[in-house]
Structure formats: C-alpha cells, structure tokens
C-alpha atoms as a PDB file:
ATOM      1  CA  UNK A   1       0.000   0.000   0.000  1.00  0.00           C
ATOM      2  CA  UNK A   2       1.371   3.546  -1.478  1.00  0.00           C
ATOM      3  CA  UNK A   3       1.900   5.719   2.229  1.00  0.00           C
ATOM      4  CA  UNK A   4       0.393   8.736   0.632  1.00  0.00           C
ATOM      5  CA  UNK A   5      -2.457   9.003  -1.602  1.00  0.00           C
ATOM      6  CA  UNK A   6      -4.711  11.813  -3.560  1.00  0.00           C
ATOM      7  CA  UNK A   7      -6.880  12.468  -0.437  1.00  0.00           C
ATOM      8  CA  UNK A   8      -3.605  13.040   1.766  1.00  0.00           C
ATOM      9  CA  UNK A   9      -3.600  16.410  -0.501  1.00  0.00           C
ATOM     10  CA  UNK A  10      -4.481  19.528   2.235  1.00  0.00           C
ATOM     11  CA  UNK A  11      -7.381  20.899   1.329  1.00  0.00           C
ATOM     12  CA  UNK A  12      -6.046  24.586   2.139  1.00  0.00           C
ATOM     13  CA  UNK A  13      -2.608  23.654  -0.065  1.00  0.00           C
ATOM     14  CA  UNK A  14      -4.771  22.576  -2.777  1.00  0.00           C
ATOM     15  CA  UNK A  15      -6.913  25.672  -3.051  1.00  0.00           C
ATOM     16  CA  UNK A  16      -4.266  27.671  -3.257  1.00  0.00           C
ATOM     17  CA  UNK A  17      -2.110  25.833  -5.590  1.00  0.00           C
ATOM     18  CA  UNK A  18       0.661  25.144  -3.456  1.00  0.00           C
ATOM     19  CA  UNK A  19       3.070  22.842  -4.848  1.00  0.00           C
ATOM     20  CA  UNK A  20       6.795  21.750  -3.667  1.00  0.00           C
ATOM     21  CA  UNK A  21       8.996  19.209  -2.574  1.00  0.00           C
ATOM     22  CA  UNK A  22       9.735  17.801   0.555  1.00  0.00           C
ATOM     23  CA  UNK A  23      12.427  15.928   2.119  1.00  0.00           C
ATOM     24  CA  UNK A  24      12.217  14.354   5.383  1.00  0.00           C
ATOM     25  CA  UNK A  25      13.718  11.598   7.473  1.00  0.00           C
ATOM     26  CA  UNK A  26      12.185   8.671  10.100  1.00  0.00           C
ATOM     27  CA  UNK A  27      13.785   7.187  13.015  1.00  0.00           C
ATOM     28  CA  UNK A  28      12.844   4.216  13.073  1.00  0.00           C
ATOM     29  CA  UNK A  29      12.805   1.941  15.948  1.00  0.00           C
ATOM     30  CA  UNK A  30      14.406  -1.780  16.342  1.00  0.00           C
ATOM     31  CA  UNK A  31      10.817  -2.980  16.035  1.00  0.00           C
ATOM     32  CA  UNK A  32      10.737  -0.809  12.236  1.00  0.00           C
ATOM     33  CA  UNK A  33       8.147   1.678  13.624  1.00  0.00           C
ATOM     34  CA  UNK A  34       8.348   5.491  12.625  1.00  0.00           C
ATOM     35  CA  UNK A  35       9.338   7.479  16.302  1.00  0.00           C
ATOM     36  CA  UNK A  36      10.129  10.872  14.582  1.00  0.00           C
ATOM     37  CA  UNK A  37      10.076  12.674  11.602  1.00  0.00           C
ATOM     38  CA  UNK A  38      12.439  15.426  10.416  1.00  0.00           C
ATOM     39  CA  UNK A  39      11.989  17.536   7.401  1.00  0.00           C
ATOM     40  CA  UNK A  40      15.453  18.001   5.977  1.00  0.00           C
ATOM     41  CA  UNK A  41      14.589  20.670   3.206  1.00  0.00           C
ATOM     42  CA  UNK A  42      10.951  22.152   3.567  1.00  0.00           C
ATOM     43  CA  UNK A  43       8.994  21.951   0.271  1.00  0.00           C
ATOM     44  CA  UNK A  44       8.333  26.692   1.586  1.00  0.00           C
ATOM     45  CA  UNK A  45       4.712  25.425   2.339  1.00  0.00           C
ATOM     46  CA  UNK A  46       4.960  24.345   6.100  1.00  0.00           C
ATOM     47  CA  UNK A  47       0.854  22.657   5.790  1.00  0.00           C
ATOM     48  CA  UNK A  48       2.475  20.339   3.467  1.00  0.00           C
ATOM     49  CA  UNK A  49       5.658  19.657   5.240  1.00  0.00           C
ATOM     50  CA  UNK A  50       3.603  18.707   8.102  1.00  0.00           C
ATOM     51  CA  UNK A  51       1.343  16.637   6.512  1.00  0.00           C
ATOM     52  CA  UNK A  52       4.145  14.327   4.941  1.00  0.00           C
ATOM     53  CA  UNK A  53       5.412  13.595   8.535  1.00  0.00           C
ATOM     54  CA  UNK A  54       2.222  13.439   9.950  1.00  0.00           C
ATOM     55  CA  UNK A  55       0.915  10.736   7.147  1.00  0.00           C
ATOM     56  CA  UNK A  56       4.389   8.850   7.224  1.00  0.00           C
ATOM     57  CA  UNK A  57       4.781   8.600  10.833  1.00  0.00           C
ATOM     58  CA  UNK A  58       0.908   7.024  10.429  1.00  0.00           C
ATOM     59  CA  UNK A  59       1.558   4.805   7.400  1.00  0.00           C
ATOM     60  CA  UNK A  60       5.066   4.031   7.249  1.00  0.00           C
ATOM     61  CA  UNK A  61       6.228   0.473   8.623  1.00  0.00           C
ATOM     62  CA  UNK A  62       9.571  -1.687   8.041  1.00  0.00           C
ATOM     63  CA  UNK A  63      11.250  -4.485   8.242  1.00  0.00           C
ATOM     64  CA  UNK A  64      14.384  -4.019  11.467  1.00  0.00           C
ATOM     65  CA  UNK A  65      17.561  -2.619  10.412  1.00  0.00           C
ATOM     66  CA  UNK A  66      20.147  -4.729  11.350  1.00  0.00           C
ATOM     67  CA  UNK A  67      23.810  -4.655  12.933  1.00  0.00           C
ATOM     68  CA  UNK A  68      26.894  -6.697  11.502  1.00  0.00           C
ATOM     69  CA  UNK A  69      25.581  -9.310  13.727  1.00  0.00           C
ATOM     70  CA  UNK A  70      22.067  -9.725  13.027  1.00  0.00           C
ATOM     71  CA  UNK A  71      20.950  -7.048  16.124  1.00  0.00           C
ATOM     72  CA  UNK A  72      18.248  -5.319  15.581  1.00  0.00           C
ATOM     73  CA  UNK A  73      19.100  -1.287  15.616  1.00  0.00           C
ATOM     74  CA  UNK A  74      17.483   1.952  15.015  1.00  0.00           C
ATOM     75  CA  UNK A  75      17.348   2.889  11.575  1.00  0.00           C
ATOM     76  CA  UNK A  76      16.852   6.417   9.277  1.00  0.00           C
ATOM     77  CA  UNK A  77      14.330   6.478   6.188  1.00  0.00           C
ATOM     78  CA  UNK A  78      15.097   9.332   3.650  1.00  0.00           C
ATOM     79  CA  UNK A  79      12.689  10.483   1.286  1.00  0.00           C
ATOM     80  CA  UNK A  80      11.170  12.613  -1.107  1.00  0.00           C
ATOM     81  CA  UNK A  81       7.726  13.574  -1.896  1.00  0.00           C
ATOM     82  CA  UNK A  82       6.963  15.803  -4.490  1.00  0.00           C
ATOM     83  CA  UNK A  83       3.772  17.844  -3.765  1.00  0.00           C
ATOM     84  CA  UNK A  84       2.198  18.896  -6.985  1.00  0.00           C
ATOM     85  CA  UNK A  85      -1.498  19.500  -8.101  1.00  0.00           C
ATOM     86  CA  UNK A  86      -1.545  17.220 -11.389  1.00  0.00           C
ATOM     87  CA  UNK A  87      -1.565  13.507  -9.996  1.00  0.00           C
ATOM     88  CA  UNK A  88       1.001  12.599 -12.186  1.00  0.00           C
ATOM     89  CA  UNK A  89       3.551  14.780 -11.089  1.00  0.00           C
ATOM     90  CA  UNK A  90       2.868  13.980  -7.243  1.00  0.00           C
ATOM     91  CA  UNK A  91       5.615  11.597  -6.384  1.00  0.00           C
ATOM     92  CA  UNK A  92       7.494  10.166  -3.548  1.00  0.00           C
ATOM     93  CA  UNK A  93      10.951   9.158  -4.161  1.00  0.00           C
ATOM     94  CA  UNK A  94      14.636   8.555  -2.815  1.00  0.00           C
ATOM     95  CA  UNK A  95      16.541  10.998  -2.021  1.00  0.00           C
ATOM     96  CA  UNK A  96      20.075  11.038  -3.748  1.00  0.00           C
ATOM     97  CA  UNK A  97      22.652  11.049  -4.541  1.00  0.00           C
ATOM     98  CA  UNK A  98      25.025  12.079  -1.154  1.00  0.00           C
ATOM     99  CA  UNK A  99      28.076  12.076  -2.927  1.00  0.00           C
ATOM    100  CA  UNK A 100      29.815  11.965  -6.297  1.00  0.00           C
ATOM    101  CA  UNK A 101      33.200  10.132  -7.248  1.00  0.00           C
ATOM    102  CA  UNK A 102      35.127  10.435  -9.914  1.00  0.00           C
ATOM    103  CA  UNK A 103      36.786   6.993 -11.343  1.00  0.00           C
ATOM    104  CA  UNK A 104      38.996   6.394 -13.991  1.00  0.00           C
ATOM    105  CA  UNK A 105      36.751   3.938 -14.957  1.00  0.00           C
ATOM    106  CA  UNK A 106      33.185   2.657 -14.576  1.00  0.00           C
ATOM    107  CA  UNK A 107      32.134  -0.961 -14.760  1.00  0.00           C
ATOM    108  CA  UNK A 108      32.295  -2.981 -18.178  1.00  0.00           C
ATOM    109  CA  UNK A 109      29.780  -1.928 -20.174  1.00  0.00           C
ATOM    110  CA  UNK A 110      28.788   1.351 -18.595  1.00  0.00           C
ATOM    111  CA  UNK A 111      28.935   4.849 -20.027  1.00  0.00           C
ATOM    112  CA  UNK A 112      26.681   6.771 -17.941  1.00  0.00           C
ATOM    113  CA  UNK A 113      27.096   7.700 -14.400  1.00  0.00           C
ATOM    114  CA  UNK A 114      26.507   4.797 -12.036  1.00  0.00           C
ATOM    115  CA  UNK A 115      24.326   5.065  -8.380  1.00  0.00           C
ATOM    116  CA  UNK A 116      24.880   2.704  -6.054  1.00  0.00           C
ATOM    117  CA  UNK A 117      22.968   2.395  -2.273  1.00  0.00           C
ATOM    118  CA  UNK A 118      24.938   2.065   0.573  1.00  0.00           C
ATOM    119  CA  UNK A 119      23.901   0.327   4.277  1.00  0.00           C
ATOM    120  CA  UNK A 120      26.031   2.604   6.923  1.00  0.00           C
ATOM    121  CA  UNK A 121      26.249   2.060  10.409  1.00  0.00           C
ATOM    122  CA  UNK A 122      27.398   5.153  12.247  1.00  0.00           C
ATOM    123  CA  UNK A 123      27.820   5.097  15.553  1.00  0.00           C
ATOM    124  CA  UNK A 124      26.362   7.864  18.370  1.00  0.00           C
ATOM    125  CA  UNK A 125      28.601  10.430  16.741  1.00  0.00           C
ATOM    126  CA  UNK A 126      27.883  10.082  13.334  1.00  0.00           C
ATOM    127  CA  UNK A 127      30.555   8.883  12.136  1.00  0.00           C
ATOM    128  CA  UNK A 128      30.506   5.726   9.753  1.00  0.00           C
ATOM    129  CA  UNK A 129      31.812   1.935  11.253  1.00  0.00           C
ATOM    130  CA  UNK A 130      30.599  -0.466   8.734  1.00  0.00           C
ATOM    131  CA  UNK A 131      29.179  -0.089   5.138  1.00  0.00           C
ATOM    132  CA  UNK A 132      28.027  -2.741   2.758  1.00  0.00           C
ATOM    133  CA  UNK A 133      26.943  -1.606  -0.552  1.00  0.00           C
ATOM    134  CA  UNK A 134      23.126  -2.963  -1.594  1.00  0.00           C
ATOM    135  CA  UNK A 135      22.329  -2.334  -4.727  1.00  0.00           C
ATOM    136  CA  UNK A 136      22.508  -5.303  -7.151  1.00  0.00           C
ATOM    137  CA  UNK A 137      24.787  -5.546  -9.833  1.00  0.00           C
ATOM    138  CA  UNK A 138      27.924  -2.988  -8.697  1.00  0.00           C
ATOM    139  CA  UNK A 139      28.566  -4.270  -5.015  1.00  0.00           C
ATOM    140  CA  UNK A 140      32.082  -6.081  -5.601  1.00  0.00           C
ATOM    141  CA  UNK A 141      33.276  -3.460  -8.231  1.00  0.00           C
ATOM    142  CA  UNK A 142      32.062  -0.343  -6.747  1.00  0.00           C
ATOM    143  CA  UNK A 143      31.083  -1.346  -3.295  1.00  0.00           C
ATOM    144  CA  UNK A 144      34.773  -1.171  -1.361  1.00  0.00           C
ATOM    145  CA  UNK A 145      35.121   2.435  -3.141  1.00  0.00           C
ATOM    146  CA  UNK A 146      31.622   3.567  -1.601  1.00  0.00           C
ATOM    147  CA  UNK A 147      32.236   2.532   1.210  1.00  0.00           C
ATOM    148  CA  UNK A 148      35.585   3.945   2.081  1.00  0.00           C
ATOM    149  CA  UNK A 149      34.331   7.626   0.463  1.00  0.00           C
ATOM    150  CA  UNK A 150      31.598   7.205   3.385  1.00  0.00           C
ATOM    151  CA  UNK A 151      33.880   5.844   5.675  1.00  0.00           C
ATOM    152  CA  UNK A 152      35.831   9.047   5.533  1.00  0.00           C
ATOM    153  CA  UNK A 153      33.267  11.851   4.581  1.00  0.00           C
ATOM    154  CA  UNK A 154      29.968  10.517   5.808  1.00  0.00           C
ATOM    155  CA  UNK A 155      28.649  12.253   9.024  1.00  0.00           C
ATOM    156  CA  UNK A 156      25.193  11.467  10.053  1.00  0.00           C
ATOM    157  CA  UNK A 157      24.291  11.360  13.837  1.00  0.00           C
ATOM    158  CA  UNK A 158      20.752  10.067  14.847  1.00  0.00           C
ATOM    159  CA  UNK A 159      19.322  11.396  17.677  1.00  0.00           C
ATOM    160  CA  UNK A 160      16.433  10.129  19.344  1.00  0.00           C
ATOM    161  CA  UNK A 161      13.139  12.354  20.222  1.00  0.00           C
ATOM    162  CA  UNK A 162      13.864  11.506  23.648  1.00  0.00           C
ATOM    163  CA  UNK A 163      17.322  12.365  23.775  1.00  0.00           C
ATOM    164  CA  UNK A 164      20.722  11.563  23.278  1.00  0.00           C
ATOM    165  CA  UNK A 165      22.280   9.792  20.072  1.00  0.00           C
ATOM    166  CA  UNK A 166      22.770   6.791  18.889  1.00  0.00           C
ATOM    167  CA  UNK A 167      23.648   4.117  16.825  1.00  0.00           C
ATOM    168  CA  UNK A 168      22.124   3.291  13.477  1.00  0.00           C
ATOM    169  CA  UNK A 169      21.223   2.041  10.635  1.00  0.00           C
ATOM    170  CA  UNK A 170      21.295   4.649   7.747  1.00  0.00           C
ATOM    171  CA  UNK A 171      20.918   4.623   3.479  1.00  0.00           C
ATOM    172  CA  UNK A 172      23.111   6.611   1.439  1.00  0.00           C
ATOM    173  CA  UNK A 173      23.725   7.231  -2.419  1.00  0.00           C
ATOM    174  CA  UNK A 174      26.860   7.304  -4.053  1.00  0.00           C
ATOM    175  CA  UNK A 175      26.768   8.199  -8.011  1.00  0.00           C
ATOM    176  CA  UNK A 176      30.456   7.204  -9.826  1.00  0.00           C
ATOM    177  CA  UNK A 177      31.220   9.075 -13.182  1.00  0.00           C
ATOM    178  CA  UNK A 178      34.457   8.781 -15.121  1.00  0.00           C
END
C-alpha cells in the first residue's frame, strides 16, 4: 500500500495551488516503527511539510535494520515527496545522490554515471563503522570504493526524540562518473 495518496492532498494547499517538494527523514525503531520525523529541506509550504510527517509517521512500517551481527538497531528512512497538483507529477521518491566520485573507470559496459545504495552504520557520533553496498549488480566493483568515500566523509548522527544519540542504521547514495 502507497503511504500517501490523492486524499492526503491539504485541502487549504490545494486551493491555493501550493506545490513543492519535501524531504524528510524517520527514526525508526528496532521494532521498524516510525518514532520521529524530520523535514530536511521544507517543500516553503509548512501545511504540506507537516502533513508528509504526519501521514508517514501514520503509514510508514519496516522491516528491522540490522547490525553486523544480526541485532536489531534503530534505523533512518530518507525520502522525497513531491507535492504537486496534477496527480502525475505527485511523487514520492529517494533521495540522492550524497556524494559523487570520480573513477577512472566505470564498470564494463557502462557509459553513464553509475548510483549505487549504501547500508552505513554510524555510531552515536555520526561517524561511519561499517558499510556494505546494496544495490545489485555494482557491489564487488564499486562497493569497497563507496564505502571507504563514506567511511571518511559521511557524518550522520541520529538522535532520538527523547534524547541523546545513537547508533544506526542509515541509506546513502553514491553516483560514480568517469
């Protein structure tokens, strides 16, 4: 089931022809329910910003993210919903790409840039311990080059509502051009 539908639309928002995108994050507990929402860039119409957390915080369930040992852990959703007033231009999305390497060269057969998803555990600072690429198709050639970019740039602490950091689970994209 599709967390946000026509109806979700706010009436107000829709009167006025306010369209824009949103991007927002979810904790996500180590039983793969929503605790928080975050918007991380506001779509400049704050009715709609609010209803995408308020609707995915409803909606929204997953499977638990897991540690290198098979632990369940709190976990980070990104997304992207585009609000727009013709249906087919209302979308939601991943959000991408974090970073962008250069490579001398890209795998057999490719000419365009390449994406690949990234698993990151980051500990209560942010900072990244493990990675493990998880997209198909890219993970042995690509993969060990993902992860060490992240390993070294990637910062993302997770807080929870209650309080303090901690560890987690998080997605990021990585897009390699020659």
């Amino acid at each position: 089931m599709p967390w946000f539908i026509d109806e979700d639309y706010p009436m107000q928002a829709f009167e006025r022809g306010w369209e824009g995108t949103t991007i927002f994050e979810l904790t996500v507990d180590t039983n793969g329910r929503p605790i928080a929402c975050t918007i991380d860039k506001s779509s400049g119409h704050g009715v709609l910003d609010e209803r995408t957390c308020e609707i995915a915080m409803k909606r929204a369930r997953f499977s638990s993210a897991l540690d290198s040992k098979g632990a369940p852990v709190y976990g980070v959703y990104r997304s992207r919903l585009n609000w727009a007033i013709d249906p087919d231009l209302w979308a939601q999305s991943e959000v991408g790409p974090d970073f962008e390497v250069s490579v001398n060269q890209l795998p057999q057969g490719e000419s365009t840039p390449v994406s690949v998803k990234y698993a990151v555990m980051v500990d209560a600072t942010g900072a990244t311990v493990d990675c493990q690429a998880i997209s198909t198709g890219y993970g042995e050639t690509l993969g060990p080059l993902g992860c060490a970019k992240l390993k070294q740039d990637y910062r993302r602490a997770v807080a929870l509502p209650s309080g303090g950091p901690v560890s987690a689970v998080r997605t990021a994209w990585i897009t390699f051009a020659q």
